[in-house]
N, C-alpha and C. Protein backbone atom coordinates (compact mmCIF):
# COMPACT_ATOMS: atom_id res chain seq x y z
N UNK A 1 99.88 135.27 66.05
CA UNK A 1 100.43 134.55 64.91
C UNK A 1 101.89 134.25 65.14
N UNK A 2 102.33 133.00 64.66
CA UNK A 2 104.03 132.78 64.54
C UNK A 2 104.35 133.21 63.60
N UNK A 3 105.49 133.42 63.33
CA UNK A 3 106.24 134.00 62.60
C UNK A 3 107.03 132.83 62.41
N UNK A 4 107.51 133.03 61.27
CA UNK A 4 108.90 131.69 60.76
C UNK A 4 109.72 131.66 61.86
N UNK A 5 110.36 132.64 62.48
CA UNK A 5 111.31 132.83 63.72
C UNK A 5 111.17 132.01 64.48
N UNK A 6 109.84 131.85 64.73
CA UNK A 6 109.35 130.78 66.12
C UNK A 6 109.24 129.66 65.69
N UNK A 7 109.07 129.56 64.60
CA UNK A 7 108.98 127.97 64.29
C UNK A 7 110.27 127.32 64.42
N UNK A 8 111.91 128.09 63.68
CA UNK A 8 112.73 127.72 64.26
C UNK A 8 113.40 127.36 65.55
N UNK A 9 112.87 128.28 66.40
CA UNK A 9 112.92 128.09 68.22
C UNK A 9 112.45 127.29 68.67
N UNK A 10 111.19 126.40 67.89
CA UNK A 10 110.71 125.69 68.54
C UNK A 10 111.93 124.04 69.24
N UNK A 11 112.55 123.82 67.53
CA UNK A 11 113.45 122.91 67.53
C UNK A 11 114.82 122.82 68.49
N UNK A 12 115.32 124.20 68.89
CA UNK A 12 116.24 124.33 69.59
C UNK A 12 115.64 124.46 71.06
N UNK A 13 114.65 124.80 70.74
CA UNK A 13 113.82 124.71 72.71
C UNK A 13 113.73 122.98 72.76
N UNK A 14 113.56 122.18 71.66
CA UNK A 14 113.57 120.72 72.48
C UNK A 14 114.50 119.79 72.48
N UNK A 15 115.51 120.30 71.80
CA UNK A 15 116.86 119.70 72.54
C UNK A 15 117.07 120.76 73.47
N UNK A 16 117.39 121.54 73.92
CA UNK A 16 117.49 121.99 74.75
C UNK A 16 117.25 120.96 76.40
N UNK A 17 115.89 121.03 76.15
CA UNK A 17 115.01 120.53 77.17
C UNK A 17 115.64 119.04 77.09
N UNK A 18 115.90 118.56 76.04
CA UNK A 18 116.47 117.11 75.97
C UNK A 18 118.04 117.18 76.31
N UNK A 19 118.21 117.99 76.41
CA UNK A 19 120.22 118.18 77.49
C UNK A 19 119.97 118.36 78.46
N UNK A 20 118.82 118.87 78.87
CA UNK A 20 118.78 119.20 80.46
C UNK A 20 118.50 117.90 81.13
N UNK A 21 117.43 117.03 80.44
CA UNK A 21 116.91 115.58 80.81
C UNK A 21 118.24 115.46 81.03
N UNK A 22 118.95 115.05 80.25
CA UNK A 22 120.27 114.14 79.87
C UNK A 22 121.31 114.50 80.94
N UNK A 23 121.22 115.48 81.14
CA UNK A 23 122.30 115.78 82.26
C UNK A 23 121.44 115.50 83.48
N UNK A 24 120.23 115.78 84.19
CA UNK A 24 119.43 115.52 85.32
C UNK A 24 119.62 114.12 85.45
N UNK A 25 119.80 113.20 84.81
CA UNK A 25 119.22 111.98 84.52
C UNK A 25 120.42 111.26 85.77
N UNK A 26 121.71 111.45 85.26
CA UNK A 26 122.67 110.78 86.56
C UNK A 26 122.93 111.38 87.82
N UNK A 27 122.23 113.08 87.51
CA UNK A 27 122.26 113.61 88.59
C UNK A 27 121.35 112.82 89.87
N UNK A 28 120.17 112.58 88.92
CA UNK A 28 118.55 111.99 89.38
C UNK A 28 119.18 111.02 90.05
N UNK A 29 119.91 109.96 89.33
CA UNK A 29 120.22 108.88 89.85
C UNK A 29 120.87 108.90 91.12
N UNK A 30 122.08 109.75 91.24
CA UNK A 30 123.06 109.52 92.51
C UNK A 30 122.04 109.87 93.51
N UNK A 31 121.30 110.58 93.55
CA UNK A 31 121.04 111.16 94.38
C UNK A 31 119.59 110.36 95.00
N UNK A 32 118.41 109.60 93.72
CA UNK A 32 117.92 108.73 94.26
C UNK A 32 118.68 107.36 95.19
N UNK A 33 119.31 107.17 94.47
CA UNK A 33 120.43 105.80 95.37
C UNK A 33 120.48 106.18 96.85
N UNK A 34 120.95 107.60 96.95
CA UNK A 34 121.55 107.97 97.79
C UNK A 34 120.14 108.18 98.76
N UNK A 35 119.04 108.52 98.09
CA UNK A 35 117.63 108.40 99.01
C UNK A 35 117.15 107.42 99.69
N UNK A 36 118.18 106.09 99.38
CA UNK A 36 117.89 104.81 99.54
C UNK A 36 118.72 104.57 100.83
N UNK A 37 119.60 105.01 101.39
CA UNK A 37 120.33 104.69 102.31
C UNK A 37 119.82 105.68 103.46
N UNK A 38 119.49 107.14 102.69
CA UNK A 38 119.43 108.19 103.93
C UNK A 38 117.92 108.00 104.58
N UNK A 39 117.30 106.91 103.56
CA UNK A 39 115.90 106.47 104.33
C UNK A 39 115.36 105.50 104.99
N UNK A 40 116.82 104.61 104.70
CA UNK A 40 117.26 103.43 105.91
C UNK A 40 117.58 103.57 107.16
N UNK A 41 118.35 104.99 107.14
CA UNK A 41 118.80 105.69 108.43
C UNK A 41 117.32 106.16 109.14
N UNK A 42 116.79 107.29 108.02
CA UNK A 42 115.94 107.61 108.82
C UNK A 42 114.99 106.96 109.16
N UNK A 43 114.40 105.66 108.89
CA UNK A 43 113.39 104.89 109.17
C UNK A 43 114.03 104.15 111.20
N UNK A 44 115.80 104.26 110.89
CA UNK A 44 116.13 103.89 112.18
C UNK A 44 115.74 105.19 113.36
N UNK A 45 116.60 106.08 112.58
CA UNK A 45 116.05 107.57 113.54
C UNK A 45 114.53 107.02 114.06
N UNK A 46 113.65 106.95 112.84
CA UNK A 46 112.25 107.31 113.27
C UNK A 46 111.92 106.01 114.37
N UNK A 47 112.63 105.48 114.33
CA UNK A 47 112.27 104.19 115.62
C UNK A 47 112.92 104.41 116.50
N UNK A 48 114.11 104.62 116.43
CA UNK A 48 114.58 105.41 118.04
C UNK A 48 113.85 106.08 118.82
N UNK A 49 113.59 107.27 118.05
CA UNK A 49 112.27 108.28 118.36
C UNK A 49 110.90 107.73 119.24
N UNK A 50 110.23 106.81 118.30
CA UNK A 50 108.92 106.19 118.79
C UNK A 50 109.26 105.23 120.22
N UNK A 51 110.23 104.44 119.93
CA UNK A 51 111.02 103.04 121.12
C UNK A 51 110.88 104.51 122.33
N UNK A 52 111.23 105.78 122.65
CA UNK A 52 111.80 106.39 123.28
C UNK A 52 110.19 107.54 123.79
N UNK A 53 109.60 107.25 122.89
CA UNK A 53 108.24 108.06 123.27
C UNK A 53 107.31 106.92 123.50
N UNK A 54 107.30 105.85 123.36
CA UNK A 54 106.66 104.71 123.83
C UNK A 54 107.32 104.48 125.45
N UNK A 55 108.38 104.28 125.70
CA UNK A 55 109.19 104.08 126.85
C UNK A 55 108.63 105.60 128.02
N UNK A 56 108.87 107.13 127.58
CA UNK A 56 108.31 108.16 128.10
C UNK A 56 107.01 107.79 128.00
N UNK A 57 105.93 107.56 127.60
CA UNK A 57 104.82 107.73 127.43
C UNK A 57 103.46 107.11 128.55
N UNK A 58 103.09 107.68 129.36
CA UNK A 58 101.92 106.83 130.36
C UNK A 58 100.71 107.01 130.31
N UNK A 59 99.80 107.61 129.12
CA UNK A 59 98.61 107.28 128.92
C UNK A 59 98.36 106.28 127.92
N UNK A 60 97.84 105.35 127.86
CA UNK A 60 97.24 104.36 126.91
C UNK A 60 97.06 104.51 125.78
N UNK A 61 96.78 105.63 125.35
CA UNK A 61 96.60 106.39 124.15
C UNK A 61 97.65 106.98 123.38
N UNK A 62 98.36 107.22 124.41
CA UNK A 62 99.75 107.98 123.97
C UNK A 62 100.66 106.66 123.55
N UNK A 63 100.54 105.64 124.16
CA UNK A 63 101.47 104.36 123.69
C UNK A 63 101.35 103.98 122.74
N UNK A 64 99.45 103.65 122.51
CA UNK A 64 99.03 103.06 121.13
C UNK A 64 99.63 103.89 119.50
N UNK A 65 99.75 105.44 120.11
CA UNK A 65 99.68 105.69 119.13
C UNK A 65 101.29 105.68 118.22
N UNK A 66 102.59 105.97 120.13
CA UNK A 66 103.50 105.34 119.28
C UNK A 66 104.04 103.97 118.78
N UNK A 67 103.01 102.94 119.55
CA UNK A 67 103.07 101.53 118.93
C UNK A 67 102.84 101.80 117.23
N UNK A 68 101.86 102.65 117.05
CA UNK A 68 101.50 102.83 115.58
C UNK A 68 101.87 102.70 114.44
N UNK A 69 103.28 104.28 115.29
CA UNK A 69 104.43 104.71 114.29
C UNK A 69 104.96 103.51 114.33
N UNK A 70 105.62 103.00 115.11
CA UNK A 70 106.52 101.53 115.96
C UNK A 70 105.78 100.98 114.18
N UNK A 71 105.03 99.94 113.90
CA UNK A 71 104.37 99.19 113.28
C UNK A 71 104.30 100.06 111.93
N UNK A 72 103.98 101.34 111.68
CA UNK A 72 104.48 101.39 110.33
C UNK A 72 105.95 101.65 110.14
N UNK A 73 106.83 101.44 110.43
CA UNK A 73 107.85 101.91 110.29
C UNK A 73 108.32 100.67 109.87
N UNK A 74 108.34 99.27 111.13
CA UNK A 74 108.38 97.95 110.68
C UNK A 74 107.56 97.63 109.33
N UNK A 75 106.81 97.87 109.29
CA UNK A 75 106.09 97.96 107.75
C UNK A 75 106.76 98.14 106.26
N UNK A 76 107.15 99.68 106.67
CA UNK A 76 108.01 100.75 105.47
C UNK A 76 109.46 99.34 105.13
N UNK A 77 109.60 99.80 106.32
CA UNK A 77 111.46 98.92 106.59
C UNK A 77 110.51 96.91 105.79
N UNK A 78 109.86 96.41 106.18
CA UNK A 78 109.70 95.18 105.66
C UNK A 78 109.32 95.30 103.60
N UNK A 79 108.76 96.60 103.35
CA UNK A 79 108.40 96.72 102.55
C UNK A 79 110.19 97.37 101.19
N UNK A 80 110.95 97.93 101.53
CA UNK A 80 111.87 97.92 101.20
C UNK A 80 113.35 96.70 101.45
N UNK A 81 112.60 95.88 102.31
CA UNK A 81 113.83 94.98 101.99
C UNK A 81 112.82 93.76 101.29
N UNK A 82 112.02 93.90 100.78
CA UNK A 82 111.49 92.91 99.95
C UNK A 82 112.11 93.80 98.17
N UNK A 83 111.88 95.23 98.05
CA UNK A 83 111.96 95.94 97.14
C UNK A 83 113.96 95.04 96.90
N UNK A 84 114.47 95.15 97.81
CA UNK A 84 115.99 94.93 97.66
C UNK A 84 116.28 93.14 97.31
N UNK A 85 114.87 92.46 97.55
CA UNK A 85 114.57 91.13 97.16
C UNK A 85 115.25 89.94 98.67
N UNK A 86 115.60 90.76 99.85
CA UNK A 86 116.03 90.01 101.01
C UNK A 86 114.28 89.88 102.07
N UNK A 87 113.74 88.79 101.76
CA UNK A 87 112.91 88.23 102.32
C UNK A 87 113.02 88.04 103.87
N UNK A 88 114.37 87.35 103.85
CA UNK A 88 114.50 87.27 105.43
C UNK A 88 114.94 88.89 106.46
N UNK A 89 115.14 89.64 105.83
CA UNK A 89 115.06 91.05 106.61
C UNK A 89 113.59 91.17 106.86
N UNK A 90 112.76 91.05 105.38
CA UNK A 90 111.32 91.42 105.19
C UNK A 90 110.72 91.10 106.69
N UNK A 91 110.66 89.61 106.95
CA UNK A 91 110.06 88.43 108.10
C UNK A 91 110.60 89.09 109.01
N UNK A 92 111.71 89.37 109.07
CA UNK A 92 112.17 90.03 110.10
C UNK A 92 111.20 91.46 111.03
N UNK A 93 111.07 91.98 110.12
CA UNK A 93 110.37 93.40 110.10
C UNK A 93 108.68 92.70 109.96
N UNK A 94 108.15 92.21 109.72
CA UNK A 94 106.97 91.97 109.47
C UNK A 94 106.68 91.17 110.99
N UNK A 95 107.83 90.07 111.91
CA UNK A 95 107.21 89.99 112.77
C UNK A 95 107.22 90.92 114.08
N UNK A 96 108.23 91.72 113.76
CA UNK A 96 107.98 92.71 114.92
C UNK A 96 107.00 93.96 114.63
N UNK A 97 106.60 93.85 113.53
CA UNK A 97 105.28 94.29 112.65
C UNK A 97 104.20 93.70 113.75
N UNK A 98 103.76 92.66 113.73
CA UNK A 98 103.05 91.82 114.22
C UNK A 98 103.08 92.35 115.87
N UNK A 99 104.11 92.32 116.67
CA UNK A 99 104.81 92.29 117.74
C UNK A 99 103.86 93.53 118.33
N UNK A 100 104.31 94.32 117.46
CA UNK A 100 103.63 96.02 117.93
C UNK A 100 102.13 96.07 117.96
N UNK A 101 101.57 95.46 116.59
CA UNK A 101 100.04 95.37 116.76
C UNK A 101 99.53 94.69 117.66
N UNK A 102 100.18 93.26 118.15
CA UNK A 102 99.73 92.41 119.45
C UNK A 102 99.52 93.70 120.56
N UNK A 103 100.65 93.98 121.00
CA UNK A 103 101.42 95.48 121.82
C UNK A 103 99.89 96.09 122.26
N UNK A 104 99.72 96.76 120.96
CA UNK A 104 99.04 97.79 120.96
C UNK A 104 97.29 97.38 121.51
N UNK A 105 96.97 96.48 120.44
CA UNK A 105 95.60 95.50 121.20
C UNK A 105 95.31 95.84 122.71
N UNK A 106 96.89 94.75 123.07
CA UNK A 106 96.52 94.03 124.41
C UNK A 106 96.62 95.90 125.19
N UNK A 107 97.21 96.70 125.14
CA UNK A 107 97.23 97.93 125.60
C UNK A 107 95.85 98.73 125.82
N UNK A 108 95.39 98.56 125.02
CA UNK A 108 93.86 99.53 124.72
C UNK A 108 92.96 98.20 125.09
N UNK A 109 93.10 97.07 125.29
CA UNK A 109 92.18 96.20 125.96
C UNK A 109 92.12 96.22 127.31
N UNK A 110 93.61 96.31 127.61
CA UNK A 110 93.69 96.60 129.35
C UNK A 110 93.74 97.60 129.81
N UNK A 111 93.14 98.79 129.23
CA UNK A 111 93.34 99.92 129.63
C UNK A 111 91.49 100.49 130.12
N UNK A 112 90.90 99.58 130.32
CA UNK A 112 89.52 99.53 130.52
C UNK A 112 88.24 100.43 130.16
N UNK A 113 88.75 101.48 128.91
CA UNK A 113 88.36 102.45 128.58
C UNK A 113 87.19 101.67 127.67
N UNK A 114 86.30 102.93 127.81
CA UNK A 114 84.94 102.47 127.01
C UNK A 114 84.74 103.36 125.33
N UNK A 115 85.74 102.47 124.73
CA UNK A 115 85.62 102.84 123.25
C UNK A 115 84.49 103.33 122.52
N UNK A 116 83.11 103.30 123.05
CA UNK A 116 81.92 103.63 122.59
C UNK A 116 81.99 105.56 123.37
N UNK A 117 82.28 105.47 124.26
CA UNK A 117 82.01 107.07 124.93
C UNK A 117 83.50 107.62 124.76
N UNK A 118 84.88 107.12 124.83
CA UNK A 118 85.82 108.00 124.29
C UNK A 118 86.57 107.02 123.65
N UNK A 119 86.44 107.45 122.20
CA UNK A 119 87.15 106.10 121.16
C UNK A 119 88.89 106.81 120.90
N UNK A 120 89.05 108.05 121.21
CA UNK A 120 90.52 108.75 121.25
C UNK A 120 91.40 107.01 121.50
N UNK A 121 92.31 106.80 120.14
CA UNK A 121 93.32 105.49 120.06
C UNK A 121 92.71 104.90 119.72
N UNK A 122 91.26 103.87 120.09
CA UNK A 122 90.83 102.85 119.16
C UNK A 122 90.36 103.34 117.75
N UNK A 123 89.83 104.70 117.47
CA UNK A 123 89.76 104.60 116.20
C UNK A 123 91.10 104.41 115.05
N UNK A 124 92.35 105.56 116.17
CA UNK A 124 93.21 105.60 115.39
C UNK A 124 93.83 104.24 114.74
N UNK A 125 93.85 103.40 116.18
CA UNK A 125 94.72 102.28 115.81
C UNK A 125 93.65 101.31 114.67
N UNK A 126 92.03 101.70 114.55
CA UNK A 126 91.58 101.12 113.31
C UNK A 126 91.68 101.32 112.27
N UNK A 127 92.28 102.68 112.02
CA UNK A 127 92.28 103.55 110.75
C UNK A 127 93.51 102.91 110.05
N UNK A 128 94.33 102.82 111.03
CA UNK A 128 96.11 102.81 110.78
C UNK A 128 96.00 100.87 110.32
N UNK A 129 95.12 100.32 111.05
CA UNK A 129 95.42 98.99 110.63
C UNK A 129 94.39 98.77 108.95
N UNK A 130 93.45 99.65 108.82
CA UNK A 130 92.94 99.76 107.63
C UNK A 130 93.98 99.78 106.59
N UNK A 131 94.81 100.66 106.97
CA UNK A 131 96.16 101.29 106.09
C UNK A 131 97.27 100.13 105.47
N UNK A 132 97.40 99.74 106.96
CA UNK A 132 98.45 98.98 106.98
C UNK A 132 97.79 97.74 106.63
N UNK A 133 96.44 97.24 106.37
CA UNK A 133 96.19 95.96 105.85
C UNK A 133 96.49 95.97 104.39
N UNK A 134 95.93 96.98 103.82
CA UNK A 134 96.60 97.23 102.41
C UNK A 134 97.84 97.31 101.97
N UNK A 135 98.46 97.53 102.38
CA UNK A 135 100.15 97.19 102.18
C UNK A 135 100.41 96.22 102.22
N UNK A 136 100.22 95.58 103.54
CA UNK A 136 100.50 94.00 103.40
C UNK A 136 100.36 93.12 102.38
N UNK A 137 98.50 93.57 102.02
CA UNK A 137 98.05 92.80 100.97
C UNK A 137 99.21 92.98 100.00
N UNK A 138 99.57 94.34 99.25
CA UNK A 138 100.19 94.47 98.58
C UNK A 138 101.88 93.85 98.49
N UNK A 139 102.43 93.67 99.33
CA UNK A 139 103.86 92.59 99.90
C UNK A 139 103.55 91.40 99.98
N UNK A 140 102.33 90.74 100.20
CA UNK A 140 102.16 89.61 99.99
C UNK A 140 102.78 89.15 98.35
N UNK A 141 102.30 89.77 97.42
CA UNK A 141 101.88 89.32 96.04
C UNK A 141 103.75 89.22 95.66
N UNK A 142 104.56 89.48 96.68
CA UNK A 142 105.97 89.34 96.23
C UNK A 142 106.82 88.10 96.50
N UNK A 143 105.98 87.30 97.89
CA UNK A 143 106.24 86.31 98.54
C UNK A 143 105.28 84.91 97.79
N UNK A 144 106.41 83.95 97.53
CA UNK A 144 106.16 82.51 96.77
C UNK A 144 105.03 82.09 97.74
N UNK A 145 104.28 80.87 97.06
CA UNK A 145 103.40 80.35 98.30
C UNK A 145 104.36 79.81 99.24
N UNK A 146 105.32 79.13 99.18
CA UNK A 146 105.89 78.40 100.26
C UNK A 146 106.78 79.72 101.38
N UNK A 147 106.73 80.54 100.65
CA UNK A 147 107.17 81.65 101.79
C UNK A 147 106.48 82.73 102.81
N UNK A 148 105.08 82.29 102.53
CA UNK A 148 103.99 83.33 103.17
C UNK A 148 103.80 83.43 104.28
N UNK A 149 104.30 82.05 105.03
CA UNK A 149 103.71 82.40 106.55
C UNK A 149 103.87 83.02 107.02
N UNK A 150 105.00 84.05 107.22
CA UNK A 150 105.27 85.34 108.03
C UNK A 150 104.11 86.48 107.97
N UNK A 151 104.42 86.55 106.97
CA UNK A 151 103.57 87.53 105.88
C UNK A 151 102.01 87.47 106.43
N UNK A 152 101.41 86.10 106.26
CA UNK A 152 99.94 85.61 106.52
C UNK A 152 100.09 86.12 108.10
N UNK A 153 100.80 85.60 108.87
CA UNK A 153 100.69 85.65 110.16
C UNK A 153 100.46 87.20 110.47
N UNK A 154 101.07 87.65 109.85
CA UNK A 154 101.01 89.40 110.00
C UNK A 154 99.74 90.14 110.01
N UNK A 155 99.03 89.28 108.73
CA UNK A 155 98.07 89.71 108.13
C UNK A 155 96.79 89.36 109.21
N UNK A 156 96.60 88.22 109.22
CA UNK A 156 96.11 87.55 110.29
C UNK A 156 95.88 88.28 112.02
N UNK A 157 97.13 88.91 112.23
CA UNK A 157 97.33 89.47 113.49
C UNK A 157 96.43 91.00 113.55
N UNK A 158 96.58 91.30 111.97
CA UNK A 158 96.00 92.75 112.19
C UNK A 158 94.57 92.60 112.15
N UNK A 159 94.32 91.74 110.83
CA UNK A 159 92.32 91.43 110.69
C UNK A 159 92.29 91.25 112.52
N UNK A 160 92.68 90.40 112.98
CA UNK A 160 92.46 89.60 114.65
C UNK A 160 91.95 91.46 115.51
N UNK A 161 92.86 92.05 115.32
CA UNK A 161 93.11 93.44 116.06
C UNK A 161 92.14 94.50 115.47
N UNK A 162 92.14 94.69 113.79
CA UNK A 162 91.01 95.09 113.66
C UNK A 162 89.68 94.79 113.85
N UNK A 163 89.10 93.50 114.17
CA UNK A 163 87.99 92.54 114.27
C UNK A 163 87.85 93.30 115.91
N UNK A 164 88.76 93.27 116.80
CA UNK A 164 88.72 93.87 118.21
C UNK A 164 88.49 95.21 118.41
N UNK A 165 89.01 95.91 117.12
CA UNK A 165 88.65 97.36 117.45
C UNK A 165 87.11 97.94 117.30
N UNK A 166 86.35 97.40 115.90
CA UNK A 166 85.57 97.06 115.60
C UNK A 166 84.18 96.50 116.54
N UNK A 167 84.62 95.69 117.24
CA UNK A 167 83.99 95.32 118.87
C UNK A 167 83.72 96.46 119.92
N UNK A 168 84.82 96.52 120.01
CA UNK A 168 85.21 97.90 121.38
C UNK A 168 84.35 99.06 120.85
N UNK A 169 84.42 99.81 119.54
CA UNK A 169 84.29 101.08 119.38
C UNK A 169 82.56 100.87 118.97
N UNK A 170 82.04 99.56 118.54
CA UNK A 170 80.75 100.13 118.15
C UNK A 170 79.94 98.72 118.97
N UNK A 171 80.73 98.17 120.00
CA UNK A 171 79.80 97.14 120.67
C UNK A 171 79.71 95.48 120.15
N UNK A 172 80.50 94.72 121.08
CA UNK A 172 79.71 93.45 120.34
C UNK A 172 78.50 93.07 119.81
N UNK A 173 77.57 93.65 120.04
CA UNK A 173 76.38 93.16 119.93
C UNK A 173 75.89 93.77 118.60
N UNK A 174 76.71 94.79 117.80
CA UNK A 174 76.75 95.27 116.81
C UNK A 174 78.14 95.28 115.78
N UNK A 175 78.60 94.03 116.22
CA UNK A 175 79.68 93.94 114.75
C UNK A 175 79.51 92.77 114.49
N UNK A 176 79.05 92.33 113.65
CA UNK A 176 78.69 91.09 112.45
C UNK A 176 77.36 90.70 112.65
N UNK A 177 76.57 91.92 112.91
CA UNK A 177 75.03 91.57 113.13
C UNK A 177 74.23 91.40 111.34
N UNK A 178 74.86 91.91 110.45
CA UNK A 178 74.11 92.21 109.50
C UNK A 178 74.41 90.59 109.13
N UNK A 179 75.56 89.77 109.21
CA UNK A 179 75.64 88.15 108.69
C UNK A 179 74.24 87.97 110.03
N UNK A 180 74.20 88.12 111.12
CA UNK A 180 73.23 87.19 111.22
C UNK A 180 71.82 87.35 111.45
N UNK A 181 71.78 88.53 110.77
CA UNK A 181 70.02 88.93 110.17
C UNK A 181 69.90 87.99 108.58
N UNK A 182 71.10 88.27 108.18
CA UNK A 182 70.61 87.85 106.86
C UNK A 182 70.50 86.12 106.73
N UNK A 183 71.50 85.42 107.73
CA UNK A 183 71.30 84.02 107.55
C UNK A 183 70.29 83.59 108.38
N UNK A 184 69.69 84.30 109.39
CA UNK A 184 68.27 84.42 109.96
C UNK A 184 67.17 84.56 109.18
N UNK A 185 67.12 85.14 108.21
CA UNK A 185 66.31 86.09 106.85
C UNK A 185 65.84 84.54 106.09
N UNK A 186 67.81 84.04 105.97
CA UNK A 186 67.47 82.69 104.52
C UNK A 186 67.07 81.73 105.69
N UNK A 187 66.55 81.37 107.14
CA UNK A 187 66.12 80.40 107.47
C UNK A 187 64.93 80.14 107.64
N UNK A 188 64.25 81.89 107.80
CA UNK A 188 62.97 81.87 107.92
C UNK A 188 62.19 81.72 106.36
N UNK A 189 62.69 81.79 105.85
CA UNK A 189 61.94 82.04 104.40
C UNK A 189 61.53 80.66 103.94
N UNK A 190 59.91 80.27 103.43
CA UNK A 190 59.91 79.45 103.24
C UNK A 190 60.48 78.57 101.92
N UNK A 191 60.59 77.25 102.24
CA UNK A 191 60.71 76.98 100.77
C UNK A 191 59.55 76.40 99.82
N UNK A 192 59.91 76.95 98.67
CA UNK A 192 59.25 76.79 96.81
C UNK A 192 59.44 75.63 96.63
């Protein structure tokens, strides 16, 4: 049971809690702002890093995967300078976005490995472009129609790369078989 006592505490427990907001609140702020720059840096760190383990790196697998990072990072970085409303940084970052996924493709294509018996990198790099198609989608919806082509081209580059991984890991002869059973299906069928 409460007691009258507590009922008074209750009122001073929520200002309370409402000074603490009030003071957190510009604390919150400086210090988000300040999350904004130290994650500009580190998005550079984190590409130094990858540029430098891509450059060390001599298995095929090991490249793709820092092409990966390489490509989300261009991603992150295209996706915050749209947030800051500079489009042309965005394009910027979105085609070396592009750049890395070409990269990475042509890497695991010429690397003559049989994606069906060891898929180690082609799945990853399918998973990651799964990922990263959704984002895009999502940065698109910020760009006017007359400003999309970067953007599209991006988009375009990854479906292209996912459509290839897709191939490699489960066989041409089994990726887009179900379109042509079924338009096989509506030709045989007679007509009413």
């Amino acid at each position: 049971m409460l007691g009258p006592d507590s009922e008074k505490a209750k009122p001073t427990q929520r200002a309370t809690r409402r000074r603490a907001v009030l003071v957190s609140l510009p604390i919150f702020a400086l210090t988000w702002s300040g999350q904004l720059v130290f994650s500009e840096e580190s998005l550079k760190k984190d590409l130094v890093q990858q540029q430098e383990r891509l450059n060390r790196e001599t298995s095929p697998v090991g490249k793709v995967k820092a092409l990966i990072k390489i490509a989300d990072i261009h991603l992150r970085a295209a996706g915050q300078a749209i947030k800051k409303g500079d489009l042309a940084a965005a394009d910027r970052n979105l085609e070396l976005y592009k750049e890395s996924v070409e990269k990475a493709l042509e890497i695991l294509k010429s690397s003559r490995r049989n994606a069906q018996k060891n898929p180690a990198g082609f799945k990853e790099f399918e998973i990651s472009l799964r990922k990263q198609l959704r984002v895009l989608d999502d940065l698109r919806s910020h760009y006017s129609f007359e400003q999309e082509q970067t953007i599209d081209a991006a988009i375009a580059a990854a479906k292209a790369a996912q459509d290839a991984m897709f191939a490699e890991i489960f066989g041409p002869e089994n990726t887009g078989r179900r379109k042509e059973k079924d338009s096989s299906h509506h030709l045989n069928q007679p007509k009413e």
